[in-house]
Structure formats: C-alpha cells, structure tokens
N, C-alpha and C. Protein backbone atom coordinates (compact mmCIF):
# COMPACT_ATOMS: atom_id res chain seq x y z
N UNK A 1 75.47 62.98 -48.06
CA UNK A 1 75.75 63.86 -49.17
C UNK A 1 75.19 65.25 -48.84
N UNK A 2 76.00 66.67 -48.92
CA UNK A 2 75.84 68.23 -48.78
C UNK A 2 74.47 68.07 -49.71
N UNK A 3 73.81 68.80 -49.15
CA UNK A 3 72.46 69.32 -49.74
C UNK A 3 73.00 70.52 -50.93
N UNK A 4 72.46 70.25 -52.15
CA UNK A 4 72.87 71.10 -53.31
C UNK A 4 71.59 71.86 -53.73
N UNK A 5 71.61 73.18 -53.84
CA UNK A 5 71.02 74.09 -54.02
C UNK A 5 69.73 73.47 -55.25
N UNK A 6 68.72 74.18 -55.10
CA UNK A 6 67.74 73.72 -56.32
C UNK A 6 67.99 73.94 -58.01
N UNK A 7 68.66 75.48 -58.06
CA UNK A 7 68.87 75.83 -59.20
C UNK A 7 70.58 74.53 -59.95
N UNK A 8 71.44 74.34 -58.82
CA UNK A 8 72.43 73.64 -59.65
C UNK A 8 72.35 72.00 -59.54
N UNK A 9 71.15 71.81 -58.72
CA UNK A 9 71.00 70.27 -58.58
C UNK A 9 71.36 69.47 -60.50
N UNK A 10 70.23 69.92 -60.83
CA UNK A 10 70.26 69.22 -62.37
C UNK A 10 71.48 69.71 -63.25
N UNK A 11 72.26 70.14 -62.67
CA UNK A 11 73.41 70.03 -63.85
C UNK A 11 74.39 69.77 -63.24
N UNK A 12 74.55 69.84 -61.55
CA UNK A 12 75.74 69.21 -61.21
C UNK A 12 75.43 68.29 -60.35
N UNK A 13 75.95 67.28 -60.16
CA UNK A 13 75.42 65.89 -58.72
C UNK A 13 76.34 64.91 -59.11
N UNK A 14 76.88 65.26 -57.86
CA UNK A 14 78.22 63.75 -57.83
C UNK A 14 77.98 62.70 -57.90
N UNK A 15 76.43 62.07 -58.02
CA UNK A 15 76.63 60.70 -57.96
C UNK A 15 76.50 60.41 -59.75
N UNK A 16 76.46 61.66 -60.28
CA UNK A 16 75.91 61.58 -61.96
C UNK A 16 77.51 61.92 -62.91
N UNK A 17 77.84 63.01 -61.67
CA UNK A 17 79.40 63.73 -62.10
C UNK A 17 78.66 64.78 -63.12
N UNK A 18 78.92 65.75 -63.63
CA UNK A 18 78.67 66.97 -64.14
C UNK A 18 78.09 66.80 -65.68
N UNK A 19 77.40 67.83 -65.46
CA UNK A 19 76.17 68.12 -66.35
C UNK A 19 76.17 69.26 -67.24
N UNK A 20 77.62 69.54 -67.68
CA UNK A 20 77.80 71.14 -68.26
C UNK A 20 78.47 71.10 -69.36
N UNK A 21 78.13 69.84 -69.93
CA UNK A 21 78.48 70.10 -71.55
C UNK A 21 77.29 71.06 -72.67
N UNK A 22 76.17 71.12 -72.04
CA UNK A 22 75.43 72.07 -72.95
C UNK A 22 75.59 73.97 -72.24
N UNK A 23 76.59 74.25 -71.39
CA UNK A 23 77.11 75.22 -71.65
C UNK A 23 78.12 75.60 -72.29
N UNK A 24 78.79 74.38 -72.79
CA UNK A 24 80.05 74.70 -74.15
C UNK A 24 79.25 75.42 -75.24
N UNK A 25 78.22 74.89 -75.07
CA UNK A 25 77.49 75.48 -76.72
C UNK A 25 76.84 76.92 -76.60
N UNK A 26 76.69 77.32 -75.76
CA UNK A 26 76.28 78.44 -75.46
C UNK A 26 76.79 79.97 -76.37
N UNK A 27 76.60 81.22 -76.86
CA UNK A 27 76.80 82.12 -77.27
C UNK A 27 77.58 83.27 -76.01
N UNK A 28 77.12 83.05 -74.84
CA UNK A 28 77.78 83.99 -73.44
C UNK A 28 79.23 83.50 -73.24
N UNK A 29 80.27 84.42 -73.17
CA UNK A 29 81.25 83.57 -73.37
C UNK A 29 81.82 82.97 -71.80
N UNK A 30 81.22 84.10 -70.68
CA UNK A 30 81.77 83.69 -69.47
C UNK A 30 81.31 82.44 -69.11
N UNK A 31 79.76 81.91 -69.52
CA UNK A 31 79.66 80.59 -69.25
C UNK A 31 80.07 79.60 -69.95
N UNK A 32 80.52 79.84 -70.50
CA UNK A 32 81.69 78.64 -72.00
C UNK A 32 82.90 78.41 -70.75
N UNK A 33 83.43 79.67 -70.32
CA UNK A 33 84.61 79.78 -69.55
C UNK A 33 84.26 78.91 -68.45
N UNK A 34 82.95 79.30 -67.91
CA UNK A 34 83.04 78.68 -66.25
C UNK A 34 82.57 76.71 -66.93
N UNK A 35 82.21 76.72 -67.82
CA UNK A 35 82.06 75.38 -67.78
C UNK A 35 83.49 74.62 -68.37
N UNK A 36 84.02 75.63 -68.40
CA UNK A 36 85.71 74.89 -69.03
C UNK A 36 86.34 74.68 -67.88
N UNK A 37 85.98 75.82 -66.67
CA UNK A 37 86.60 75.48 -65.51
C UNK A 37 85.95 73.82 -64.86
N UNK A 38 84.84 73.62 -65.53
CA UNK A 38 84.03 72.39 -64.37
C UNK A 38 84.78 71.39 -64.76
N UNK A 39 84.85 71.38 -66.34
CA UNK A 39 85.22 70.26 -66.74
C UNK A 39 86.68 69.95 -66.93
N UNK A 40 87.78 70.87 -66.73
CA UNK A 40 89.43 71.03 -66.17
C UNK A 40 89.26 70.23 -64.70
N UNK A 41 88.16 70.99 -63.73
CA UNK A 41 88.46 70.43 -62.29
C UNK A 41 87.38 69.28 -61.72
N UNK A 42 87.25 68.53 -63.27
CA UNK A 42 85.86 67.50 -62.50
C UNK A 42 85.97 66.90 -61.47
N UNK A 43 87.03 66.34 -60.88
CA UNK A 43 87.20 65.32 -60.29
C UNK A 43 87.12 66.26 -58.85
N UNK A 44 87.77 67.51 -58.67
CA UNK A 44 87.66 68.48 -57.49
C UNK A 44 86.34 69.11 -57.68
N UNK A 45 85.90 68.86 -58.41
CA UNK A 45 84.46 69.58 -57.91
C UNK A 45 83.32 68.59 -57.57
N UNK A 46 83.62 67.24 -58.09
CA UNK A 46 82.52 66.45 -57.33
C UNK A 46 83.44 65.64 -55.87
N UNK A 47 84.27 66.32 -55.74
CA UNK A 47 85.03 65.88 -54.48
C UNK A 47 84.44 66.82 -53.35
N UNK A 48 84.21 68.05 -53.50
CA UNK A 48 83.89 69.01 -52.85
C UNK A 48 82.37 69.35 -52.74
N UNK A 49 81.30 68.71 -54.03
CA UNK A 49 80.57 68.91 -53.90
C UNK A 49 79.62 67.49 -52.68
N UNK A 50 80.62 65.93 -52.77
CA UNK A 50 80.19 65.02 -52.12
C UNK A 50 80.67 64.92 -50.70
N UNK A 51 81.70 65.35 -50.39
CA UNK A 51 82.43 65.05 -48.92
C UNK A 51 81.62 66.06 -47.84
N UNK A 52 81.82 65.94 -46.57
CA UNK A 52 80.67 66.83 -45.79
C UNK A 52 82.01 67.76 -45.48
N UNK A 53 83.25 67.91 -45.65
CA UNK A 53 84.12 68.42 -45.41
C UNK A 53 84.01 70.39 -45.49
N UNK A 54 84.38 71.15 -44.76
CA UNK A 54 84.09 72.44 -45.67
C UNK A 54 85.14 73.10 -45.26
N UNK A 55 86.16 74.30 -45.72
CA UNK A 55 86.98 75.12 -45.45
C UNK A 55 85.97 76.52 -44.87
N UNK A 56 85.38 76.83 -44.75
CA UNK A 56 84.37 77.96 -44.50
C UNK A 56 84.98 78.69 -43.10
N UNK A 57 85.83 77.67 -42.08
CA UNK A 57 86.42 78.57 -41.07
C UNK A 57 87.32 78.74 -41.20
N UNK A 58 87.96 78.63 -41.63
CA UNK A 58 89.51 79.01 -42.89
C UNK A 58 88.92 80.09 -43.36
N UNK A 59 88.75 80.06 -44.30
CA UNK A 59 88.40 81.19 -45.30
C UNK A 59 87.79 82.26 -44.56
N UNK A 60 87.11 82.35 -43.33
CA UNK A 60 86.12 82.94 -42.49
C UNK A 60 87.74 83.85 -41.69
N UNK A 61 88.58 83.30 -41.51
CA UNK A 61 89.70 83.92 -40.98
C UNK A 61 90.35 84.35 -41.67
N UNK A 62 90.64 83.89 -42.72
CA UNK A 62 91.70 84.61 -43.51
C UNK A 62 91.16 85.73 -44.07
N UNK A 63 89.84 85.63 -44.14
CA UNK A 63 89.12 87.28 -44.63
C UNK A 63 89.28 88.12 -42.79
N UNK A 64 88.90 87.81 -42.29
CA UNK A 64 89.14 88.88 -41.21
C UNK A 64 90.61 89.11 -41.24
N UNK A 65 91.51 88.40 -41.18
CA UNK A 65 93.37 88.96 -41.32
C UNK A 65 93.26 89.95 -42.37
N UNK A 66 92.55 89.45 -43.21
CA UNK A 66 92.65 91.17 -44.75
C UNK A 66 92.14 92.02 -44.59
N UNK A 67 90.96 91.91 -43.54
CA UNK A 67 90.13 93.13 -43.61
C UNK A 67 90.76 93.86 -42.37
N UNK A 68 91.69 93.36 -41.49
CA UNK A 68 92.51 94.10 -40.37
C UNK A 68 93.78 94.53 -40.94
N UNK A 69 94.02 93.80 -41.99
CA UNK A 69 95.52 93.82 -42.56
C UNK A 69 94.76 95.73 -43.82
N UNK A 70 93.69 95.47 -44.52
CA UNK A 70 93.72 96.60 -44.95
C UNK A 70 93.10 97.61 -44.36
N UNK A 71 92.75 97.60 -43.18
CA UNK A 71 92.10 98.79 -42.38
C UNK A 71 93.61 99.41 -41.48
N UNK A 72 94.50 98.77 -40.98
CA UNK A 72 95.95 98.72 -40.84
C UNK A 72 96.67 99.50 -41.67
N UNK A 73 96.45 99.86 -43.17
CA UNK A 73 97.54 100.15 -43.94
C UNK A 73 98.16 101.69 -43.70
N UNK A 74 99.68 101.38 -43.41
CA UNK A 74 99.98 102.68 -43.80
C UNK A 74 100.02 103.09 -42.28
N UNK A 75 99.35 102.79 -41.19
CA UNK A 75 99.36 103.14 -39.79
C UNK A 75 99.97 102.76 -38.53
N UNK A 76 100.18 101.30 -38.73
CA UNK A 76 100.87 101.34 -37.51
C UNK A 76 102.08 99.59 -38.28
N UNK A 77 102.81 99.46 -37.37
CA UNK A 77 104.06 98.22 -37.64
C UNK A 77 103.28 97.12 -37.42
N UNK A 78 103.74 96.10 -38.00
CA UNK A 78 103.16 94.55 -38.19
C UNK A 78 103.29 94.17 -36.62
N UNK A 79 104.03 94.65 -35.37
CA UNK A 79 103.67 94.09 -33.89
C UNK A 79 102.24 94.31 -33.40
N UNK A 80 101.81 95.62 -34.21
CA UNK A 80 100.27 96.21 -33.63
C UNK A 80 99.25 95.17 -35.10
N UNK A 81 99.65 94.90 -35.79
CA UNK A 81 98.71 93.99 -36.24
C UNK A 81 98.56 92.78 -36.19
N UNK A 82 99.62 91.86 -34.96
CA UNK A 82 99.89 90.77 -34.88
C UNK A 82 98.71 90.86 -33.46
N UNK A 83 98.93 91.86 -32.84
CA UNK A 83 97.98 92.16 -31.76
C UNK A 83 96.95 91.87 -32.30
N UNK A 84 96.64 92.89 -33.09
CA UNK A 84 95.08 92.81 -32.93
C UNK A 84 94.21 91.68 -34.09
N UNK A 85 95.29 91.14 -34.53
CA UNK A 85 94.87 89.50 -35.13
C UNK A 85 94.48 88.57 -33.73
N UNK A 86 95.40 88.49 -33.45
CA UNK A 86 95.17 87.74 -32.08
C UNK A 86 94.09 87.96 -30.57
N UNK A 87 94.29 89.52 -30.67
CA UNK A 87 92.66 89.42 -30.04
C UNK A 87 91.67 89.64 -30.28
N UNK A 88 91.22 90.00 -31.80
CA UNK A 88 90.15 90.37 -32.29
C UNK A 88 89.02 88.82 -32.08
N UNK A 89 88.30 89.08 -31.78
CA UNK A 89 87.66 87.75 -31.30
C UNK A 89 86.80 86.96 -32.94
C-alpha cells in the first residue's frame, strides 16, 4: 500500500474507504465541493489511492509537449515542433 501523507491519512485510507462526510457539514463552500467530488469518485479514489500504479510519467510528458507547444506559439509550423518534441530529452 502507497504511503499516504500525514495530514490526509485520517480521513482518507482505502482499507477504511473515505472519511469526508464531516466536510459536507462544513460552512467553506469549496470543501463541501471537493468532498462531493470524493464521494461521486469513491471507488476511483481508493483505487488510486491503494494500487502502487502511478501516471506521473505521463503526465510528466504531456506537461513538457505544452510547455514546448506554448513557448512555440505563433513561431514556427507543427514540423519544427514535432522536432523538438522528439529531441528534447
């Protein structure tokens, strides 16, 4: 099991499944929201929080394609950014 941070251990842990019904009650409304999101995606979030699985080199690339794709804009044709996708190391 992924090692879970100290601060979200006690309200989230897959072997318990989620712990965020006393942010429904809350007065802040973004955390009303984010706990509406936990409890819409319970089943994907203790999927993600238990598997050792991670997207992190995915995501690690697809941010470098944006950050070449918007340093790119406006300057040169998609052959010179296919380049330098491909050899940017």
């Amino acid at each position: 099991m992924p090692i879970i941070p100290d601060t979200a251990n006690h309200h989230i842990r897959p072997a318990h499944g989620l712990r965020a019904r006393f942010w429904h009650s809350t007065a802040i409304p973004h955390l009303v929201s984010f706990a509406n999101g936990l409890t819409r995606d319970r089943d994907a979030v203790i999927t993600g929080l238990s598997l050792p699985y991670s997207s992190g080199r995915v995501e690690g690339a697809v941010n470098k394609i944006k950050m070449l794709k918007r340093q790119m804009f406006g300057r040169a044709n998609t052959d010179l950014l296919r380049k330098r996708i491909l050899l940017k190391p």
